[in-house]
PDB file of N, CA and C in Angstrom:
ATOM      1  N   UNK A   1     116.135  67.447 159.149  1.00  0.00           N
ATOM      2  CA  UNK A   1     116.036  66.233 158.346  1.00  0.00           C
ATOM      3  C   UNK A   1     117.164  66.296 157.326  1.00  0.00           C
ATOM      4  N   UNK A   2     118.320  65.244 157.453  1.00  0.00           N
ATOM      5  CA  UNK A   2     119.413  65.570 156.325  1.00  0.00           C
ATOM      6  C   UNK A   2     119.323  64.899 155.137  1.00  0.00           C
ATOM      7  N   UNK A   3     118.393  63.915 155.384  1.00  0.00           N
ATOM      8  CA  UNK A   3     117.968  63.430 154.143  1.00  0.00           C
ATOM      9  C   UNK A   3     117.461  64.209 152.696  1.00  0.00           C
ATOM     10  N   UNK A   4     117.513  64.259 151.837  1.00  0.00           N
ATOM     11  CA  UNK A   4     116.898  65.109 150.949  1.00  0.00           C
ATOM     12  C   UNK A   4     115.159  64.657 150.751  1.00  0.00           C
ATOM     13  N   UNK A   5     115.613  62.967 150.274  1.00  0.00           N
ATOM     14  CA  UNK A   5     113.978  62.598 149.825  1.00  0.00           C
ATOM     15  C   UNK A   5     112.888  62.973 151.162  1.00  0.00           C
ATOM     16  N   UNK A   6     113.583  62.242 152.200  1.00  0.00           N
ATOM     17  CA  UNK A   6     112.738  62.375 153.669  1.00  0.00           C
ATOM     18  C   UNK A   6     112.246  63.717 153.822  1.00  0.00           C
ATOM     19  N   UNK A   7     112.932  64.532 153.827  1.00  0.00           N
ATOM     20  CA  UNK A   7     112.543  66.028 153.819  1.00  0.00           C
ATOM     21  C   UNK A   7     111.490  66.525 152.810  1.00  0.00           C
ATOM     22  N   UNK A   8     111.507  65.985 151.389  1.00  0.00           N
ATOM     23  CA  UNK A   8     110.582  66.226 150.476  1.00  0.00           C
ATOM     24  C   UNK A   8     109.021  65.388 150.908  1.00  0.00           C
ATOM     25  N   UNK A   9     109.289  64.071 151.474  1.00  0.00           N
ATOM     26  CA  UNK A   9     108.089  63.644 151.913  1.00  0.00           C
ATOM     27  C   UNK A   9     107.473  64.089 152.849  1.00  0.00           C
ATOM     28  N   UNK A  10     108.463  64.185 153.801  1.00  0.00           N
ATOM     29  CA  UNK A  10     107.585  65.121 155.215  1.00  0.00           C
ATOM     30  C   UNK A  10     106.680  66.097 154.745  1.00  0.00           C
ATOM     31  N   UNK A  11     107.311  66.857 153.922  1.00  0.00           N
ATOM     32  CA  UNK A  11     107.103  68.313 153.026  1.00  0.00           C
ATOM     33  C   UNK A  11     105.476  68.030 151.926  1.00  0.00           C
ATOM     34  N   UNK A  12     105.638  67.047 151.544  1.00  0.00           N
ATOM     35  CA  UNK A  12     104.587  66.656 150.764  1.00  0.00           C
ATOM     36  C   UNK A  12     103.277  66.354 152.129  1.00  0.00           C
ATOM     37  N   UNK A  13     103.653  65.371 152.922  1.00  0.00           N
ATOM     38  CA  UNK A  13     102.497  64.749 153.840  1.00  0.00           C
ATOM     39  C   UNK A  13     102.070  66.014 154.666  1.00  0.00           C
ATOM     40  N   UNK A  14     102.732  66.740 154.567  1.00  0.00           N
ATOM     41  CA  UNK A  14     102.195  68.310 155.523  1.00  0.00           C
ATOM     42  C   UNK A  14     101.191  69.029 154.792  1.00  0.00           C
ATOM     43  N   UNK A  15     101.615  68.896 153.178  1.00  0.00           N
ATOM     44  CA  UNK A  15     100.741  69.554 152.491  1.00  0.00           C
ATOM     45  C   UNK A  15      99.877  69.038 152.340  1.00  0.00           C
ATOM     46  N   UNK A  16     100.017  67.883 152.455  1.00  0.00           N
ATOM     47  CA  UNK A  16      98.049  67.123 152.270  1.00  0.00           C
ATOM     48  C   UNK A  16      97.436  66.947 153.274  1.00  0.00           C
ATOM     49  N   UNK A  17      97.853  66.713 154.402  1.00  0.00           N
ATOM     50  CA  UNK A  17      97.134  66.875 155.591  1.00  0.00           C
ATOM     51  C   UNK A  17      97.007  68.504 155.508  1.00  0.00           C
ATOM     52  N   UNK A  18      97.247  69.705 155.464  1.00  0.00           N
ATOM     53  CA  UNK A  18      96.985  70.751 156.099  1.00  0.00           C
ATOM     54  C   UNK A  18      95.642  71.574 154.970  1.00  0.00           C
ATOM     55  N   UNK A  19      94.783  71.947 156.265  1.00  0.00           N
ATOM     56  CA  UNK A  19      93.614  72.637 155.792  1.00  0.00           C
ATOM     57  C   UNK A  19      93.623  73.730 155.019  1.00  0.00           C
ATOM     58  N   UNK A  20      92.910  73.942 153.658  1.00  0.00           N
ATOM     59  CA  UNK A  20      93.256  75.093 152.810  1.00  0.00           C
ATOM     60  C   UNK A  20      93.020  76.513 153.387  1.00  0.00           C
ATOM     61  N   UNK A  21      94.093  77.028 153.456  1.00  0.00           N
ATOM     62  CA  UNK A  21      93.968  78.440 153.954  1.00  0.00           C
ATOM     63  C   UNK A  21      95.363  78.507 155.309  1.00  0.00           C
ATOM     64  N   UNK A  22      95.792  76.979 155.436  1.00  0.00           N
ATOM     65  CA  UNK A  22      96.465  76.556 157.058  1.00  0.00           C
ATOM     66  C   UNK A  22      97.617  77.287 156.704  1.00  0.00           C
ATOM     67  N   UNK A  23      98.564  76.909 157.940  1.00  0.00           N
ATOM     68  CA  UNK A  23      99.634  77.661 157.680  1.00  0.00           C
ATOM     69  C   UNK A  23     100.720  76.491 158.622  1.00  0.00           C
ATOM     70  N   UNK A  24     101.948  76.974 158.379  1.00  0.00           N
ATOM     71  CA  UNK A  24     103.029  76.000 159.066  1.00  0.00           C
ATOM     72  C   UNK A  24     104.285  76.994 159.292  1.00  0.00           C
ATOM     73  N   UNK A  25     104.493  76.928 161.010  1.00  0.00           N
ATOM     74  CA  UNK A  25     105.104  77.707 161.558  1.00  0.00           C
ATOM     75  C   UNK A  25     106.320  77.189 161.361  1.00  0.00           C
ATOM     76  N   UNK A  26     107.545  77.718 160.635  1.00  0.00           N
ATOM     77  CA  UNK A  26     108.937  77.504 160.371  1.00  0.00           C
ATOM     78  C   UNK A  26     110.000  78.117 161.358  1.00  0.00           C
ATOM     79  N   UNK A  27     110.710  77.470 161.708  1.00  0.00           N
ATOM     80  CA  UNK A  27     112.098  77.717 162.719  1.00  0.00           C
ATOM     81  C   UNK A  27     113.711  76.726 162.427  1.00  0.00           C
ATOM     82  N   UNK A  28     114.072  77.109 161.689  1.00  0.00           N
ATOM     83  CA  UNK A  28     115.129  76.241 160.942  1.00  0.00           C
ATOM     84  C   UNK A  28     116.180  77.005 160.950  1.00  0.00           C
ATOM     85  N   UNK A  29     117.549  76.242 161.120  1.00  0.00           N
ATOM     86  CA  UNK A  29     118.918  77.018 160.800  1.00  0.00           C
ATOM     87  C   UNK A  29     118.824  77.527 159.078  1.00  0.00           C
ATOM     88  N   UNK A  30     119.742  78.605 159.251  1.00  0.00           N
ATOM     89  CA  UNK A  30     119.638  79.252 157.913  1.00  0.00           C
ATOM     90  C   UNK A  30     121.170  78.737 156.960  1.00  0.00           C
ATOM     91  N   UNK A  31     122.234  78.393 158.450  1.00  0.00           N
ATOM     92  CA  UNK A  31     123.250  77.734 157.624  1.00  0.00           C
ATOM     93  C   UNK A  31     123.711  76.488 158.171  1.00  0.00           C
ATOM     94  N   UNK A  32     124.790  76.066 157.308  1.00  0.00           N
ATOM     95  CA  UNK A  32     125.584  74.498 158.316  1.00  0.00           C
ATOM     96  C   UNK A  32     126.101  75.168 159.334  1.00  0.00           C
ATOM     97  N   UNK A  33     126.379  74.432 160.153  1.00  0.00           N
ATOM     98  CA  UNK A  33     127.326  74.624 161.307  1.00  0.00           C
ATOM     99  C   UNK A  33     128.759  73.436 160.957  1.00  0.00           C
ATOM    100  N   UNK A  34     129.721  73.912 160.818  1.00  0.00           N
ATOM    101  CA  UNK A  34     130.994  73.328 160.312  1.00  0.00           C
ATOM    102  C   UNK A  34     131.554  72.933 161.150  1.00  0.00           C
ATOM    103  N   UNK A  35     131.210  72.313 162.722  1.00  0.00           N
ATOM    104  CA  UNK A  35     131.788  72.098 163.727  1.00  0.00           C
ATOM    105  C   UNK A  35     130.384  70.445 164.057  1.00  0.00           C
ATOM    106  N   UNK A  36     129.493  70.782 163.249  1.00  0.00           N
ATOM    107  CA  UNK A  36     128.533  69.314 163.519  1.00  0.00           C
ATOM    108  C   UNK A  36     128.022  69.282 162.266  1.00  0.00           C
ATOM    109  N   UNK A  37     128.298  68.225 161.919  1.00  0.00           N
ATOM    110  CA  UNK A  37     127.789  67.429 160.207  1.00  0.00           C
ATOM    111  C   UNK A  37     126.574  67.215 159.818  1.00  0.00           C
ATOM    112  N   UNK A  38     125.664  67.016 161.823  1.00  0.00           N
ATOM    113  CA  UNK A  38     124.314  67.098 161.555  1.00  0.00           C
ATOM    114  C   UNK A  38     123.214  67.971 161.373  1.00  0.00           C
ATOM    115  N   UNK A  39     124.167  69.238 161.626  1.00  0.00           N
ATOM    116  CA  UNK A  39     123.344  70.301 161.595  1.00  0.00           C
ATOM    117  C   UNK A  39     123.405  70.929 159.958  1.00  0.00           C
ATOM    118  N   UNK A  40     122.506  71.050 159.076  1.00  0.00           N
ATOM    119  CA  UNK A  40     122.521  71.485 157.726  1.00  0.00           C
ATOM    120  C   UNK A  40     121.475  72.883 157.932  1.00  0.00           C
ATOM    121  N   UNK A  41     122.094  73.665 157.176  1.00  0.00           N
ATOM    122  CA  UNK A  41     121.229  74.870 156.932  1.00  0.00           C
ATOM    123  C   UNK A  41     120.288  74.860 156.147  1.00  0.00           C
ATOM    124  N   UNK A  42     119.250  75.641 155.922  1.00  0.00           N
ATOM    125  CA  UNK A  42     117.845  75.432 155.344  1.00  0.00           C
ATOM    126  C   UNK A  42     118.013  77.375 154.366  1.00  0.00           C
ATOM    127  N   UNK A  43     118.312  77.351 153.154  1.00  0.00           N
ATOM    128  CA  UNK A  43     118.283  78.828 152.458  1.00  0.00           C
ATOM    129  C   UNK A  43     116.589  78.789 152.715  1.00  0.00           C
ATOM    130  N   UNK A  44     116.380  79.993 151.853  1.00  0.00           N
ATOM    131  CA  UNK A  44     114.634  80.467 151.845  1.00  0.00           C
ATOM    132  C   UNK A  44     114.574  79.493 150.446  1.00  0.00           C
ATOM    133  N   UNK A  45     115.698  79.408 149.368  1.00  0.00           N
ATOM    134  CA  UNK A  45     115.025  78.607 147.969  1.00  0.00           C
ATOM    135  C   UNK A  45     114.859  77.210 148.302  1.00  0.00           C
ATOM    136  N   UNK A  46     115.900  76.628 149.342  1.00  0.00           N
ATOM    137  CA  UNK A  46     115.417  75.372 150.159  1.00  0.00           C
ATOM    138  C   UNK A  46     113.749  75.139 150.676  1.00  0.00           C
ATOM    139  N   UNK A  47     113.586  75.855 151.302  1.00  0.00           N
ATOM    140  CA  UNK A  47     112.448  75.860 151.624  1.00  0.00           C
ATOM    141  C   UNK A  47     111.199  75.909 150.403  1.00  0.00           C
ATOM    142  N   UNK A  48     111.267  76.905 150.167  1.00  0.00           N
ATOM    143  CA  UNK A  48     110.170  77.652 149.006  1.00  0.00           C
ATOM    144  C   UNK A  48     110.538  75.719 147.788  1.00  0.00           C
ATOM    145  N   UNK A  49     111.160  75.867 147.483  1.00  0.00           N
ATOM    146  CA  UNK A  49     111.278  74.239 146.788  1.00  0.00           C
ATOM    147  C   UNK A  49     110.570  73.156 147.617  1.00  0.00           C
ATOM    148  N   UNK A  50     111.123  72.970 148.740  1.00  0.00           N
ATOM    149  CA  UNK A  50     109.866  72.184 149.687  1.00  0.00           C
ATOM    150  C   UNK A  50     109.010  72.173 149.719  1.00  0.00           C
ATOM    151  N   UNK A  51     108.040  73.694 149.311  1.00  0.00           N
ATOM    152  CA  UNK A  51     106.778  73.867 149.682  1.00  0.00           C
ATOM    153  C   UNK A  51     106.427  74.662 148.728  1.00  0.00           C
ATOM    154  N   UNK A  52     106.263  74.580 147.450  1.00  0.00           N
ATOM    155  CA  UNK A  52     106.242  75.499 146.680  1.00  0.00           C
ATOM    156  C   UNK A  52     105.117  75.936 145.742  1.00  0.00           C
ATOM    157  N   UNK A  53     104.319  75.708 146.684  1.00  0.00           N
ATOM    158  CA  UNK A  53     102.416  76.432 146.664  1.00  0.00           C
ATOM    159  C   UNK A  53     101.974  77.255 147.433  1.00  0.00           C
ATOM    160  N   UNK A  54     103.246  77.495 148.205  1.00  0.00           N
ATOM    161  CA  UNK A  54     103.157  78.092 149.841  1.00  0.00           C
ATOM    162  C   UNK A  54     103.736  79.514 149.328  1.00  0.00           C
ATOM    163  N   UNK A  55     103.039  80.424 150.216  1.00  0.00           N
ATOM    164  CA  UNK A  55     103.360  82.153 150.162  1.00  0.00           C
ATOM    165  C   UNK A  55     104.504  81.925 151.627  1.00  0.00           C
ATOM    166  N   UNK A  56     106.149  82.508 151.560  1.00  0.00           N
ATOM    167  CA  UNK A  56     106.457  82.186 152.446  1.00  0.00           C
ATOM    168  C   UNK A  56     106.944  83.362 153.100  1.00  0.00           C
ATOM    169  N   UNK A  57     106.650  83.435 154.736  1.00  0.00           N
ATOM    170  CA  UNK A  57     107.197  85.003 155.443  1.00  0.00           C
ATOM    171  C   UNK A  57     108.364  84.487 156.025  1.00  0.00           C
ATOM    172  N   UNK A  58     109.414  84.684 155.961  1.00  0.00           N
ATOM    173  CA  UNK A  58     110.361  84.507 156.394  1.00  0.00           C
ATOM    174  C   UNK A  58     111.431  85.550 157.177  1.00  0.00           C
ATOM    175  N   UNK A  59     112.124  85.403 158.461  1.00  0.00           N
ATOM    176  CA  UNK A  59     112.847  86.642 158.885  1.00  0.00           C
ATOM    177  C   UNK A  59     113.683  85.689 159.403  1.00  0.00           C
ATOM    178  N   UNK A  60     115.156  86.778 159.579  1.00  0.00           N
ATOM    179  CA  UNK A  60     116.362  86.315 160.011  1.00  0.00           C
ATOM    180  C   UNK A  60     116.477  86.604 161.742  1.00  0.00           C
ATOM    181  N   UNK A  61     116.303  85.371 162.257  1.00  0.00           N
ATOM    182  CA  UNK A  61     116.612  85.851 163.605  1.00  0.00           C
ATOM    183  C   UNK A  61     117.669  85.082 164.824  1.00  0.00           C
ATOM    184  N   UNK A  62     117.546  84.814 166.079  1.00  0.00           N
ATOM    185  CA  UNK A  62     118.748  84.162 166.543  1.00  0.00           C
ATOM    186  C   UNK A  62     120.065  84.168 166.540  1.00  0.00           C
ATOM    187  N   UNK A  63     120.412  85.482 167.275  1.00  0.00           N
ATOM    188  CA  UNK A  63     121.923  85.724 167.121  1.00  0.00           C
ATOM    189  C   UNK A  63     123.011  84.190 167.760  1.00  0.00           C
ATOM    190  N   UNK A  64     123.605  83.825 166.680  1.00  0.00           N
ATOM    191  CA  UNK A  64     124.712  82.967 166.696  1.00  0.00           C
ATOM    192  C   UNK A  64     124.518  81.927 168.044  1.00  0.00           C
ATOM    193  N   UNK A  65     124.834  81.428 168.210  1.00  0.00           N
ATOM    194  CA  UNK A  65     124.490  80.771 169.522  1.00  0.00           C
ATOM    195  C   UNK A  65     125.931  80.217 170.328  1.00  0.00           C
ATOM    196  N   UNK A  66     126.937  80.197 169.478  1.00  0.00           N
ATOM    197  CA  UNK A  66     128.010  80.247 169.624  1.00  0.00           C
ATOM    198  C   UNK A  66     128.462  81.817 170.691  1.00  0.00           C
ATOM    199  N   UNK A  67     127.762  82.341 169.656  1.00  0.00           N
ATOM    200  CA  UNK A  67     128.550  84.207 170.529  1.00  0.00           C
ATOM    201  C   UNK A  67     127.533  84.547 171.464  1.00  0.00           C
ATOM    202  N   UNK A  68     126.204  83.843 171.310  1.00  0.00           N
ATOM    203  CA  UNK A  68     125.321  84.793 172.331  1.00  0.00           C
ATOM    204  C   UNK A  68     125.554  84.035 173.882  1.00  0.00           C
ATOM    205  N   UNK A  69     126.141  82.445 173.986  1.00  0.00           N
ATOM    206  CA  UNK A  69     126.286  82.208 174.840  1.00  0.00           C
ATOM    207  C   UNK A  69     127.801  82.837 175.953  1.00  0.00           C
ATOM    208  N   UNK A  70     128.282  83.734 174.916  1.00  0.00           N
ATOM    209  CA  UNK A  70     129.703  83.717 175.713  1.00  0.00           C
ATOM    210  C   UNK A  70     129.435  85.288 176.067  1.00  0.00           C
ATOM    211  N   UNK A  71     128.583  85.830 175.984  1.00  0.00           N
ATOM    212  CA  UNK A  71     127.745  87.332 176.489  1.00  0.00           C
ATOM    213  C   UNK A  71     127.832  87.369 177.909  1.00  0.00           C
ATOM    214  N   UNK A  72     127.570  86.156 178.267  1.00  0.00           N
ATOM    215  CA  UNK A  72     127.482  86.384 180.325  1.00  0.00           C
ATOM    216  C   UNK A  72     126.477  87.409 180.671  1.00  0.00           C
ATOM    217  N   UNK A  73     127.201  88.521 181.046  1.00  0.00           N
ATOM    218  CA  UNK A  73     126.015  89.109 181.968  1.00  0.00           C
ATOM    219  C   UNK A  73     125.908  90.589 181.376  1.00  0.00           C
ATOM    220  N   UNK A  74     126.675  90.252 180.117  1.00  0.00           N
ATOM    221  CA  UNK A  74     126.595  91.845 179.094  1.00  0.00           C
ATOM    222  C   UNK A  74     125.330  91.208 177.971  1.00  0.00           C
ATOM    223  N   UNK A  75     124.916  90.313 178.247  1.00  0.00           N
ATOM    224  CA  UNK A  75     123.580  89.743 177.374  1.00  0.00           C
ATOM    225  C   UNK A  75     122.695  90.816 177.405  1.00  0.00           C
ATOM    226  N   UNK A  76     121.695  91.287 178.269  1.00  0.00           N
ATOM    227  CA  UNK A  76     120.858  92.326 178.060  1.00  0.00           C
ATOM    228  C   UNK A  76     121.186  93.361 177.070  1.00  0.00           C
ATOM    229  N   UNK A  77     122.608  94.001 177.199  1.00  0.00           N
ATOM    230  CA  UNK A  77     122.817  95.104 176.518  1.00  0.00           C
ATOM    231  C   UNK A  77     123.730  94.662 175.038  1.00  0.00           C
ATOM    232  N   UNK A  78     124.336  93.736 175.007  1.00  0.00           N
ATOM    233  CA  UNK A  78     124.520  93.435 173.671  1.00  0.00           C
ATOM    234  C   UNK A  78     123.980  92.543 172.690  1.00  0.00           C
ATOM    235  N   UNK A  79     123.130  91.792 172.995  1.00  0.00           N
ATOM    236  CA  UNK A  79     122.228  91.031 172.461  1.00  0.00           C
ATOM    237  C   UNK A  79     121.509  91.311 171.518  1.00  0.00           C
ATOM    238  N   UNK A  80     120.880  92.869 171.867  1.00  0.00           N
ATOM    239  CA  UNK A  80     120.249  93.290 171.086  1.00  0.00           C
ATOM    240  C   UNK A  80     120.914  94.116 169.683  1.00  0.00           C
ATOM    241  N   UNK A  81     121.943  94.408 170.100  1.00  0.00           N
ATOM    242  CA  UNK A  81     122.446  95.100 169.018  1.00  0.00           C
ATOM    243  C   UNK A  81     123.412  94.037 168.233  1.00  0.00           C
ATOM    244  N   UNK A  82     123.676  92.866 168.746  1.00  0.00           N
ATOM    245  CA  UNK A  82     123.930  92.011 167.979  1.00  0.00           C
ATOM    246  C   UNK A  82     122.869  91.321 167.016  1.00  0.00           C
ATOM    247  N   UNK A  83     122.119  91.349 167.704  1.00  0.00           N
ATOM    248  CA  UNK A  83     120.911  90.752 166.761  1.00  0.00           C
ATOM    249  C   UNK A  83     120.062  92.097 164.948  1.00  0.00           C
ATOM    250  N   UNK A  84     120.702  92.971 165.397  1.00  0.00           N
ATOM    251  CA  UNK A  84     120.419  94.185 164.606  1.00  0.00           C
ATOM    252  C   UNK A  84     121.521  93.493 163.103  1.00  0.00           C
ATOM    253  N   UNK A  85     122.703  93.008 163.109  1.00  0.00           N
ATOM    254  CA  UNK A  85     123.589  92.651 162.371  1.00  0.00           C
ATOM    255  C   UNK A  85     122.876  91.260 161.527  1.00  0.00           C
ATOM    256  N   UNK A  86     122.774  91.116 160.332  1.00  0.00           N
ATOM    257  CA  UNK A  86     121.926  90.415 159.591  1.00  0.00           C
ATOM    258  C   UNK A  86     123.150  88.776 159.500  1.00  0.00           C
ATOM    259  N   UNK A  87     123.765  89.386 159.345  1.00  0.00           N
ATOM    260  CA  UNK A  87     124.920  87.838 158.573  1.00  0.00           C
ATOM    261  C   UNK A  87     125.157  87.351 160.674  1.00  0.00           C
ATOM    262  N   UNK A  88     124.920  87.685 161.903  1.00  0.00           N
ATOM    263  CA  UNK A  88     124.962  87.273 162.658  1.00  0.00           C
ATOM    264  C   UNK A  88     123.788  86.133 162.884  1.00  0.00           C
ATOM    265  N   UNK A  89     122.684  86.500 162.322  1.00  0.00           N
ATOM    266  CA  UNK A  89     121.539  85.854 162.654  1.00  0.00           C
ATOM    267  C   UNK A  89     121.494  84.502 162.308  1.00  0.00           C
ATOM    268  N   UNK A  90     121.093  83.411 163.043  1.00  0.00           N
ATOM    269  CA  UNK A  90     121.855  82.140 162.100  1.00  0.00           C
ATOM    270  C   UNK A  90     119.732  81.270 161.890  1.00  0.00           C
ATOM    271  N   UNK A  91     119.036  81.439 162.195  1.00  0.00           N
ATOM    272  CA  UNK A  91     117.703  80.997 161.938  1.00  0.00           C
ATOM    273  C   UNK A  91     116.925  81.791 161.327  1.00  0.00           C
ATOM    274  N   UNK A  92     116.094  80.955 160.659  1.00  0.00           N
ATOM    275  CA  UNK A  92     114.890  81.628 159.570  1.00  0.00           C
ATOM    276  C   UNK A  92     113.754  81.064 161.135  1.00  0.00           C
ATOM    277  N   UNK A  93     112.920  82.233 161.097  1.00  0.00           N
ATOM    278  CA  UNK A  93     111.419  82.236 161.370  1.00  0.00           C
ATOM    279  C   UNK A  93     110.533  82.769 160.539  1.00  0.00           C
ATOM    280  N   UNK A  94     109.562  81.623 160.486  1.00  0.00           N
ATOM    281  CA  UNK A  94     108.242  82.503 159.795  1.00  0.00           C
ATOM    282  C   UNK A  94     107.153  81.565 159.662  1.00  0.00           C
ATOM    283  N   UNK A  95     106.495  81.946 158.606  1.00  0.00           N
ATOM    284  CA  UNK A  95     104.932  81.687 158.289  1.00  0.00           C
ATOM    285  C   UNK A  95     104.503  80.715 156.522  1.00  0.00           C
ATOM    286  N   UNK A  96     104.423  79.833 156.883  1.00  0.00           N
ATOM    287  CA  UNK A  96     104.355  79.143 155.100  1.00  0.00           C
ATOM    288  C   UNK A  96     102.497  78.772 155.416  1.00  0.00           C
ATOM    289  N   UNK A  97     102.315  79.609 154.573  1.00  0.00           N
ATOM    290  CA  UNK A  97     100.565  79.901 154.114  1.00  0.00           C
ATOM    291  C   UNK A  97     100.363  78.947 153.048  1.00  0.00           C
ATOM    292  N   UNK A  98      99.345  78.117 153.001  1.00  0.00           N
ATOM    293  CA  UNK A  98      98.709  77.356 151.781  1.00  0.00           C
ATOM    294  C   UNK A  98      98.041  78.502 150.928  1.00  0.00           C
TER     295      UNK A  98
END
């Protein structure tokens, strides 16, 4: 959502619809991508500002998608150790608890 307000409302209508105790499964880029205008990155204070009643678990994962596609058939064996490298990882996963 690149909107700012839109994003704050979504963000609001989630919180009132969701049951006390619920939770909301997060998967968001962590940065822009400087090659598409539409893609905006999401920090953890981005978020935590969005939702900010919420306990949030957050981890860095998704190696680059740029580099993991050009792996070919050395994917199995470098994938993983690319993904070990933190500033490679370009998505937040996690858990936002009411």
């Amino acid at each position: 959502i690149l909107d700012g307000a839109m994003a704050r409302n979504v963000a609001a209508e989630t919180q009132r619809v969701l049951k006390a105790g619920g939770a909301v499964l997060w998967y968001d880029f962590r940065f822009d991508n400087p090659r598409h205008p539409n893609v905006r990155g999401m920090s953890r204070r981005d978020v935590a500002t969005l939702f900010p009643r919420f306990t949030l678990q957050l981890q860095s994962v998704t190696v680059a998608p740029f580099l993991a596609r050009r792996l070919g058939p050395l994917t199995p064996a470098l994938y993983p150790l690319l993904a070990r490298l933190p500033a490679l990882r370009t998505h937040y996963i996690g858990l936002l608890t009411s």
